[in-house]
C-alpha atoms as a PDB file:
ATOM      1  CA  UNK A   1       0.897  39.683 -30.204  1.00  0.00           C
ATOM      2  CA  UNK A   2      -2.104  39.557 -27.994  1.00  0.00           C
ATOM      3  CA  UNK A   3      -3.283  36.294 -29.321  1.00  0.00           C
ATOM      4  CA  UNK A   4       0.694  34.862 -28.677  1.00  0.00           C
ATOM      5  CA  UNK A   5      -0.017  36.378 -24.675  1.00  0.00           C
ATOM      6  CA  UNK A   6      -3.267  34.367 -24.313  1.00  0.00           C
ATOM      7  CA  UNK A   7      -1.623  30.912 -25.858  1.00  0.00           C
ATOM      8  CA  UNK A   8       0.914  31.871 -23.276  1.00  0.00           C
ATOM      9  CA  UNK A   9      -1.055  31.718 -20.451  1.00  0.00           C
ATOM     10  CA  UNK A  10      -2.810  29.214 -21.504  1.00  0.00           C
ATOM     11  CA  UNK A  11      -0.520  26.705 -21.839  1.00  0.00           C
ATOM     12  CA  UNK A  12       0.864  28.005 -18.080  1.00  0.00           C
ATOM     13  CA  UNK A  13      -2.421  27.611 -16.763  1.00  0.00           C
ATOM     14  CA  UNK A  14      -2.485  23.797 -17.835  1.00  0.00           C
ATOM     15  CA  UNK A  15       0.851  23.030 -16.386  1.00  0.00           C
ATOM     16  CA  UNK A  16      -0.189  24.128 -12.866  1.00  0.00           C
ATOM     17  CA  UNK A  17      -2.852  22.504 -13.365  1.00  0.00           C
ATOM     18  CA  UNK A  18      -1.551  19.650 -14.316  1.00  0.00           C
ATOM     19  CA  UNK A  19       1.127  19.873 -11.162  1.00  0.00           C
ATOM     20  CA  UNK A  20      -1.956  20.662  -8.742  1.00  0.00           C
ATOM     21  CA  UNK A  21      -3.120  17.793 -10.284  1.00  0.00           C
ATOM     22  CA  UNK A  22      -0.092  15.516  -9.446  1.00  0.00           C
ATOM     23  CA  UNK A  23       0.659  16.554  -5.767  1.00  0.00           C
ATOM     24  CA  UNK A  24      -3.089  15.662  -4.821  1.00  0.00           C
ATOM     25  CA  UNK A  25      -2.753  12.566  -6.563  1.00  0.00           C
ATOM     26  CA  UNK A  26       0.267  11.268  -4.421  1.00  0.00           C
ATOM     27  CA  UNK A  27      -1.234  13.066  -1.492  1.00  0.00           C
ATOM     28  CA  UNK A  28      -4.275  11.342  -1.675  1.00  0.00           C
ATOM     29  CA  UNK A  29      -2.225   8.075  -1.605  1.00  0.00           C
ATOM     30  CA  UNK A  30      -0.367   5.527   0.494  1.00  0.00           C
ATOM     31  CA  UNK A  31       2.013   3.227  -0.995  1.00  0.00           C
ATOM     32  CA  UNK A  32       4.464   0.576   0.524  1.00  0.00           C
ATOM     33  CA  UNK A  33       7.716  -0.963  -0.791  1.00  0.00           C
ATOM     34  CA  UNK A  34      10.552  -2.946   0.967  1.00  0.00           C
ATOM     35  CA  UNK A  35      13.753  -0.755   1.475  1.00  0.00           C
ATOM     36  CA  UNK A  36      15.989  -3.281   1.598  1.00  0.00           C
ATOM     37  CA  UNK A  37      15.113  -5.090  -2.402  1.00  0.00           C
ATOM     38  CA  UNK A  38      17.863  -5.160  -4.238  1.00  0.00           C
ATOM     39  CA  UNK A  39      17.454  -5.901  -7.869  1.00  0.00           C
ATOM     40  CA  UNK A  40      13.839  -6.242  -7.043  1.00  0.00           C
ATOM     41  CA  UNK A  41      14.302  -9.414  -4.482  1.00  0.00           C
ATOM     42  CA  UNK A  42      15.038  -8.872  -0.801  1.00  0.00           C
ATOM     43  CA  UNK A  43      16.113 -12.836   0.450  1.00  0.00           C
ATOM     44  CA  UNK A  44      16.477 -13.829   3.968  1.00  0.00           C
ATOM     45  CA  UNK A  45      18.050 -17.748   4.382  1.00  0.00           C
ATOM     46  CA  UNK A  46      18.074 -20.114   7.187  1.00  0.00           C
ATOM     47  CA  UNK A  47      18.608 -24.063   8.277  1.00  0.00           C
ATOM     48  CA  UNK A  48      16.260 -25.200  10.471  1.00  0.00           C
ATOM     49  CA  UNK A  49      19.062 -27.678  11.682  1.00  0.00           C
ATOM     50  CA  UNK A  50      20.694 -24.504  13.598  1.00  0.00           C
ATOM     51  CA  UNK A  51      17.451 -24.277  15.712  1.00  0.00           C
ATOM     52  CA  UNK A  52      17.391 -27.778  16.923  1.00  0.00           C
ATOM     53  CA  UNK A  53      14.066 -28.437  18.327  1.00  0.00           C
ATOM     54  CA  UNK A  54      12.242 -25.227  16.614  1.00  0.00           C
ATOM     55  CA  UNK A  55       8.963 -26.650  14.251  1.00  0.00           C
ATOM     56  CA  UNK A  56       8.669 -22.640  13.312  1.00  0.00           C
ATOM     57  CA  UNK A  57      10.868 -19.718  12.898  1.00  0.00           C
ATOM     58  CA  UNK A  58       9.880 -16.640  11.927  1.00  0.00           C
ATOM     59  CA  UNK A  59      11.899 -14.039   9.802  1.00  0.00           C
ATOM     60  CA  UNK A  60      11.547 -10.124   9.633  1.00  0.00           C
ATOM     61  CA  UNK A  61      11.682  -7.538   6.087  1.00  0.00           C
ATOM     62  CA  UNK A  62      11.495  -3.887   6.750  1.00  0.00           C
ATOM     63  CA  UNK A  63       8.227  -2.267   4.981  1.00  0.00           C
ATOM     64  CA  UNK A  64       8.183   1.734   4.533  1.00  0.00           C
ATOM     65  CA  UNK A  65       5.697   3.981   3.637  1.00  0.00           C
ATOM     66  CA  UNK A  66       5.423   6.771   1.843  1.00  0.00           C
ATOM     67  CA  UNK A  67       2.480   9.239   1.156  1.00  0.00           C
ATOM     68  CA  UNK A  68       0.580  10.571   3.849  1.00  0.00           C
ATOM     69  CA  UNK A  69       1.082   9.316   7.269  1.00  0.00           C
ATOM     70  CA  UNK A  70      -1.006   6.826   9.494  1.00  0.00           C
ATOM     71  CA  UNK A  71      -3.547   7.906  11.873  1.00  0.00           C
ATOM     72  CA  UNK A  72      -4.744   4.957  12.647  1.00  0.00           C
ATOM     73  CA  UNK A  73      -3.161   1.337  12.064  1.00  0.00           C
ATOM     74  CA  UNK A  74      -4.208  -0.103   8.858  1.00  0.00           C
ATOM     75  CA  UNK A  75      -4.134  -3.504   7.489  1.00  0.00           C
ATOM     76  CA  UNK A  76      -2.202  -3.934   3.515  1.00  0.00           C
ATOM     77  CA  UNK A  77      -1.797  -6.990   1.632  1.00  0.00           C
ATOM     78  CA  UNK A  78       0.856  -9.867   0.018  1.00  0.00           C
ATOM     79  CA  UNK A  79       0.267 -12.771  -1.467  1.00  0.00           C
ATOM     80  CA  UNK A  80       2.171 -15.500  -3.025  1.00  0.00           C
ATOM     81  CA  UNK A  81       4.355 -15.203  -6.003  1.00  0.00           C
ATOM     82  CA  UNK A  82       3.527 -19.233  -7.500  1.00  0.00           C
ATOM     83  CA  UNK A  83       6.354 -18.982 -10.541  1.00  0.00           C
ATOM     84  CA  UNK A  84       8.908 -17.936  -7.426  1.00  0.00           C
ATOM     85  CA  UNK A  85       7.591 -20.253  -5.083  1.00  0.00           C
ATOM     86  CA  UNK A  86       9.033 -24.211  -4.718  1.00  0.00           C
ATOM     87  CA  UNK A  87       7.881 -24.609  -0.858  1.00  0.00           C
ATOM     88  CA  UNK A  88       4.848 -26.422  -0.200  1.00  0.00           C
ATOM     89  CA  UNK A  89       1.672 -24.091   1.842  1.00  0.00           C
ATOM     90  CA  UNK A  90       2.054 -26.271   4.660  1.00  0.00           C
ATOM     91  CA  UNK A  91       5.679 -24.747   4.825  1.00  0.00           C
ATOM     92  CA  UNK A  92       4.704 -21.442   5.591  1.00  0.00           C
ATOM     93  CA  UNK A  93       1.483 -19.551   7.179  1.00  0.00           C
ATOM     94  CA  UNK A  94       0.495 -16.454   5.470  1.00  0.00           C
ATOM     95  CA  UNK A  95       1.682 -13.385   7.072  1.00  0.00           C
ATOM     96  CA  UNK A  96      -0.829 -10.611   7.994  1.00  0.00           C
ATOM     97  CA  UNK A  97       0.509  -7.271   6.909  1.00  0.00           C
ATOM     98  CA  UNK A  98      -0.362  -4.270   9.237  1.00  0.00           C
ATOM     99  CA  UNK A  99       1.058  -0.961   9.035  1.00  0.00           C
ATOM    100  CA  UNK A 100       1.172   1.007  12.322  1.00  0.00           C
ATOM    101  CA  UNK A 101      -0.187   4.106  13.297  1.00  0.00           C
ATOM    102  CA  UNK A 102       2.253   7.158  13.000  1.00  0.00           C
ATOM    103  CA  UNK A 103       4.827   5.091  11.462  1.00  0.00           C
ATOM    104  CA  UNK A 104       7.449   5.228   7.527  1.00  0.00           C
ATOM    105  CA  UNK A 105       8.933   1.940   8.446  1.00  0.00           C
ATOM    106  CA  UNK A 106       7.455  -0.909  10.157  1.00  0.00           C
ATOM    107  CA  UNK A 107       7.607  -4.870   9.616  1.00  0.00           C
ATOM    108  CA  UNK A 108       6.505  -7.661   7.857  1.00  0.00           C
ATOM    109  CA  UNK A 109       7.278 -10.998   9.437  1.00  0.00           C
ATOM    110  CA  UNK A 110       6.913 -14.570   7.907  1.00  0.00           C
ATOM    111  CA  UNK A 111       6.823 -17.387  10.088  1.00  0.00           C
ATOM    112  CA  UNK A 112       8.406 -20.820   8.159  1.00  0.00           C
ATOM    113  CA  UNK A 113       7.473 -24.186   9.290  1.00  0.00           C
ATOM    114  CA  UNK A 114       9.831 -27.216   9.760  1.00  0.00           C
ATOM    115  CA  UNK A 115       6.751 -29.993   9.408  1.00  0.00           C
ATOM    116  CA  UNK A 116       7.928 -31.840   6.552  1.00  0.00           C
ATOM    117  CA  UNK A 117      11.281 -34.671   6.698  1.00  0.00           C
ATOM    118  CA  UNK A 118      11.733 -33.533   2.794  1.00  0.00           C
ATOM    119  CA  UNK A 119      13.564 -30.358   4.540  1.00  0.00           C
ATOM    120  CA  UNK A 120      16.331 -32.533   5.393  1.00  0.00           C
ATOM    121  CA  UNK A 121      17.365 -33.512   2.204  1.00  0.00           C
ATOM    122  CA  UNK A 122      16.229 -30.433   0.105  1.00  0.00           C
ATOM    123  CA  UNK A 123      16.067 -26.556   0.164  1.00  0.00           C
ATOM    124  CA  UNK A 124      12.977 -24.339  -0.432  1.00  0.00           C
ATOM    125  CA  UNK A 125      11.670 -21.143  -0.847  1.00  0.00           C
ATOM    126  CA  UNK A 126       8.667 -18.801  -0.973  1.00  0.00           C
ATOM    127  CA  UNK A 127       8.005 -14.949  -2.456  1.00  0.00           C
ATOM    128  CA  UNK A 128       5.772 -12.739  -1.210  1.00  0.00           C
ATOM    129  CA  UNK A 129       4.591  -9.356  -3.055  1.00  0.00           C
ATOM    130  CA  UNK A 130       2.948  -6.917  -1.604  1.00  0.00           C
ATOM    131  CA  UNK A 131      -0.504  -5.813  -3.949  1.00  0.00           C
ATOM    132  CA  UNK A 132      -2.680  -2.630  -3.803  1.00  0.00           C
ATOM    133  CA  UNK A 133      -5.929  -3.366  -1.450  1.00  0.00           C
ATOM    134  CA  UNK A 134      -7.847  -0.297  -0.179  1.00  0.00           C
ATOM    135  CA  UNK A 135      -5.716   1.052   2.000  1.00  0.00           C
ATOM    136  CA  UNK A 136      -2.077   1.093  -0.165  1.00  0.00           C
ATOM    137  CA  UNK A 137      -0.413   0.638  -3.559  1.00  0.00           C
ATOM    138  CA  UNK A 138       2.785  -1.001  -4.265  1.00  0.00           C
ATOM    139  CA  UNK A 139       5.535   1.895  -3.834  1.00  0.00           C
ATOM    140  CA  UNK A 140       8.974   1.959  -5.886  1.00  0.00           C
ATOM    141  CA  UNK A 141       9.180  -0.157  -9.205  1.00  0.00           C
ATOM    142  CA  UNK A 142      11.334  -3.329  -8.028  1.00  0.00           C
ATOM    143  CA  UNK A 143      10.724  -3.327  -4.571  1.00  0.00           C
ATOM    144  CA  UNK A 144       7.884  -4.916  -4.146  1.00  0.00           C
ATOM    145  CA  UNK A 145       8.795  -8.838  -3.350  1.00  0.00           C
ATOM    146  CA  UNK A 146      10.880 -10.719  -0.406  1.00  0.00           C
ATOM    147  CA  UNK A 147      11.495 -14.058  -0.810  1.00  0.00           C
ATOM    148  CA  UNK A 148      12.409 -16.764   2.412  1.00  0.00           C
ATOM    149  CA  UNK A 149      14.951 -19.549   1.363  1.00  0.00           C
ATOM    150  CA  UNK A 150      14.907 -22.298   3.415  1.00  0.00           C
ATOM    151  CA  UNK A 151      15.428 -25.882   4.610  1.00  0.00           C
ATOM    152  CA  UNK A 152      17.050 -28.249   7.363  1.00  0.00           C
ATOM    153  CA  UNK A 153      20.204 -29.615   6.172  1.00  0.00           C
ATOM    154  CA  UNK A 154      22.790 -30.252   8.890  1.00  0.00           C
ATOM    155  CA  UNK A 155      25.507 -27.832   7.707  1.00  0.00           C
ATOM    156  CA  UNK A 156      28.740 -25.965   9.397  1.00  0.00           C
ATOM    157  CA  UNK A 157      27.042 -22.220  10.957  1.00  0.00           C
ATOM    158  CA  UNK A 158      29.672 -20.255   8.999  1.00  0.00           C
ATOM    159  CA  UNK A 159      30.472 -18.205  12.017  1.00  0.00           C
ATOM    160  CA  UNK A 160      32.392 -21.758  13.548  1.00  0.00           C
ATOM    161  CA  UNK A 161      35.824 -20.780  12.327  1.00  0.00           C
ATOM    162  CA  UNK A 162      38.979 -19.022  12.716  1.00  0.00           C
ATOM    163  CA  UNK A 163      40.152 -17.991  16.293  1.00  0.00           C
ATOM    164  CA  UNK A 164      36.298 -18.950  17.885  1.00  0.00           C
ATOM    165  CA  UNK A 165      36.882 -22.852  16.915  1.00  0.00           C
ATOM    166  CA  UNK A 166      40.384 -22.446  16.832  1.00  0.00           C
ATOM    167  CA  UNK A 167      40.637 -21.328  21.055  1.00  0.00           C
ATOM    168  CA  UNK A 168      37.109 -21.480  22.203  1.00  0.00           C
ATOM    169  CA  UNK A 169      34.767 -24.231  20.576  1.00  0.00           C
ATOM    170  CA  UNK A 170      37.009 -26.593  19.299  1.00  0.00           C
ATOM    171  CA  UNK A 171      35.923 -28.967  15.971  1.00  0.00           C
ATOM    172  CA  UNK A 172      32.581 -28.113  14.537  1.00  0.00           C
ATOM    173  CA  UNK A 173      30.034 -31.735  14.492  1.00  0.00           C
ATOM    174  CA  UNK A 174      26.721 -31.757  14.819  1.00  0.00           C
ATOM    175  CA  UNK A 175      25.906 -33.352  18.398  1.00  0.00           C
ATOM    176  CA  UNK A 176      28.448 -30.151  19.999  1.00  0.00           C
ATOM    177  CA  UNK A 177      26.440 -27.378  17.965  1.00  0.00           C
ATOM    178  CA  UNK A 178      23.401 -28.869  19.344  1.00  0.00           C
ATOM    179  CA  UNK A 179      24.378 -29.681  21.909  1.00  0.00           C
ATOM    180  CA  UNK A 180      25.938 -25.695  22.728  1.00  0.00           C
ATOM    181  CA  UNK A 181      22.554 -24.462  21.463  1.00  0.00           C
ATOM    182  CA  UNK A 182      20.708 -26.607  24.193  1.00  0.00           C
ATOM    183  CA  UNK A 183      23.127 -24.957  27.107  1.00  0.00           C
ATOM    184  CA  UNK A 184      23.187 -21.907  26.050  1.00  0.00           C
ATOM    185  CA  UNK A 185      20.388 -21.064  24.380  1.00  0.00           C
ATOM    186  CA  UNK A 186      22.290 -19.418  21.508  1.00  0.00           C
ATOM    187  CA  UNK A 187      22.833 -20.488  17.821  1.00  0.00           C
ATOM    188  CA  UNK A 188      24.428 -17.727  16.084  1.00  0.00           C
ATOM    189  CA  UNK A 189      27.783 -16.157  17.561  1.00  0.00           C
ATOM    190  CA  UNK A 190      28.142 -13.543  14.549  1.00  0.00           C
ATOM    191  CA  UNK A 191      29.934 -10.334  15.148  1.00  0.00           C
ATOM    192  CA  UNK A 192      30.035 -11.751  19.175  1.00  0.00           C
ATOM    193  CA  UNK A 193      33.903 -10.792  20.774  1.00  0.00           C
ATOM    194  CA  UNK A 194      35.901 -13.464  21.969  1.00  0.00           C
ATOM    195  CA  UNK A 195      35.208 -12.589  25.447  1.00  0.00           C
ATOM    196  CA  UNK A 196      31.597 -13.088  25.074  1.00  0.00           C
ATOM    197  CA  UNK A 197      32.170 -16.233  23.000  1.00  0.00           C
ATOM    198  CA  UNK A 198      34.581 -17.374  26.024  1.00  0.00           C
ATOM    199  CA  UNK A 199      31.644 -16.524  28.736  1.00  0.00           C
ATOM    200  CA  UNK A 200      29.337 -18.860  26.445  1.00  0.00           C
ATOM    201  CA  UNK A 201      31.699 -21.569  26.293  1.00  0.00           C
ATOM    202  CA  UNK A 202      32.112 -21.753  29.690  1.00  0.00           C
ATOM    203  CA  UNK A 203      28.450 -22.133  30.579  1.00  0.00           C
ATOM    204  CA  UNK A 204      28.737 -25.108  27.838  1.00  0.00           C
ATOM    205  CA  UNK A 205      31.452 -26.598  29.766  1.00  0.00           C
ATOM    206  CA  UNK A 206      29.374 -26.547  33.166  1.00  0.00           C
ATOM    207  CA  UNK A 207      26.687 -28.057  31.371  1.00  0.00           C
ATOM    208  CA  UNK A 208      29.015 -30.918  29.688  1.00  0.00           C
ATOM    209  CA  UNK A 209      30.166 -32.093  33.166  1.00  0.00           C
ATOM    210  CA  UNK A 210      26.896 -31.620  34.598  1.00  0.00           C
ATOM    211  CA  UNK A 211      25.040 -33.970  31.789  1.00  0.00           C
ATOM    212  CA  UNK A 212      28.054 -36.225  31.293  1.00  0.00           C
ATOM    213  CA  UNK A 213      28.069 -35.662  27.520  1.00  0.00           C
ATOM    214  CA  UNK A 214      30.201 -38.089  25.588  1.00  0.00           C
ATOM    215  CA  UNK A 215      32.372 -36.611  22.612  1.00  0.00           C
ATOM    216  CA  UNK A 216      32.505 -37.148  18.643  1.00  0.00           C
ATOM    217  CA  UNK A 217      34.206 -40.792  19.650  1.00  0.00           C
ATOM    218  CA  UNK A 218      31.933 -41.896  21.901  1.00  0.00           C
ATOM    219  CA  UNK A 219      34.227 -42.265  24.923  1.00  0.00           C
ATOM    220  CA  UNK A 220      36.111 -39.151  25.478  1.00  0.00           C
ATOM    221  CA  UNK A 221      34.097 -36.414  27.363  1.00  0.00           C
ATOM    222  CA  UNK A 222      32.834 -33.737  25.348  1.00  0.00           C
ATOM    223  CA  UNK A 223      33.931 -30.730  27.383  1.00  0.00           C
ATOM    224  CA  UNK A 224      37.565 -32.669  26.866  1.00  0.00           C
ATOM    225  CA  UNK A 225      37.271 -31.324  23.249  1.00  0.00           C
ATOM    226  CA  UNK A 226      36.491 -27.409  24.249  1.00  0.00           C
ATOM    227  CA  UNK A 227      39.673 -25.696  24.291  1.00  0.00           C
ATOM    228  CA  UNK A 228      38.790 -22.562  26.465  1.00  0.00           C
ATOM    229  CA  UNK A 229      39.537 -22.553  29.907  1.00  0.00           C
END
């Protein structure tokens, strides 16, 4: 019986150690994941053509942390996924991870680059992982890439439709989205209330008259074609 009591524990004594064990493994540790994977792949997509002008844009995934917390900011590290990868490295500059001080959830941006007339005619894309370094370890299992699909093909924003082109933008063509995006300084009217869409189209219409902009037949003035009054 006594010899059962001692096996006993023994065996009790190696699970807490074995727990102690654990917790000052994962205390001792930092490790970083993006929240927002789904499937293992977080994607973020984008035409160059609806920032007319831009030769960069820059898009944002959320990084969190979990382990013990920041004092101090510290730097972690991604690098290129080549098998997920068809953009070219003068498409994209390498983003520098840093996690700030006193922060679970901070940012990774990407900046793309529209240097390259192929981007016209075909779409891209690059994946980034994030990899252990000295400071953190990849967190959860499958969250651990983004990827940035990209190119500049002239294409219909899919928020020109229903009631906004119907009484406030009138037909979608590419010289009156660029034009709209050079007066107003806005490309992307998603989730925006017909009010504020009306308010936007009428600073379009002030700069029509002002600029004398022709419309889609070459005679007929542009702000002739913008239903909103």
């Amino acid at each position: 019986m006594r010899k059962h009591i001692i096996y006993i524990c023994l065996i009790l004594a190696g699970i807490c150690a074995c727990n102690t064990d654990e917790v000052e493994v994962y205390s001792s540790a930092r490790y970083l994941f993006f929240p927002d994977s789904s499937k293992g792949l977080d994607s973020v997509k984008f035409s160059f053509y609806h920032y007319p002008g831009a030769t960069t844009h820059e898009v944002s995934f959320y990084v969190a942390l979990t382990g013990l917390p920041l004092t101090e900011d510290l730097g972690y590290k991604v690098e290129v996924v080549d098998s997920l990868t068809t953009a070219l490295p003068e498409d994209y500059e390498m983003p520098e991870g840093v996690f700030h001080s006193g922060k679970t959830l901070d940012t990774l941006r990407i900046r793309c680059k529209n240097v390259r007339a192929e981007l016209k005619t075909q779409q891209v894309y690059v994946t980034f992982k994030i990899v252990a370094n000295e400071n953190f370890t990849p967190g959860l299992a499958g969250k651990h890439m983004v990827r940035v699909i990209f190119n500049n093909i002239e294409s219909k924003p899919l928020w020109w439709n229903g009631d906004l082109e119907k009484f406030v933008l009138g037909e979608y063509y590419p010289e009156k989205f660029e034009h709209f995006v050079i007066a107003t300084g806005v490309n992307d009217l998603t989730g925006v209330s017909l009010s504020e869409a009306r308010e936007l189209a009428m600073e379009f219409k002030v700069y029509l008259i002002k600029n004398n902009i022709m419309g889609k037949d070459g005679e007929t003035p542009m702000v002739d074609e913008i239903p909103v009054y």
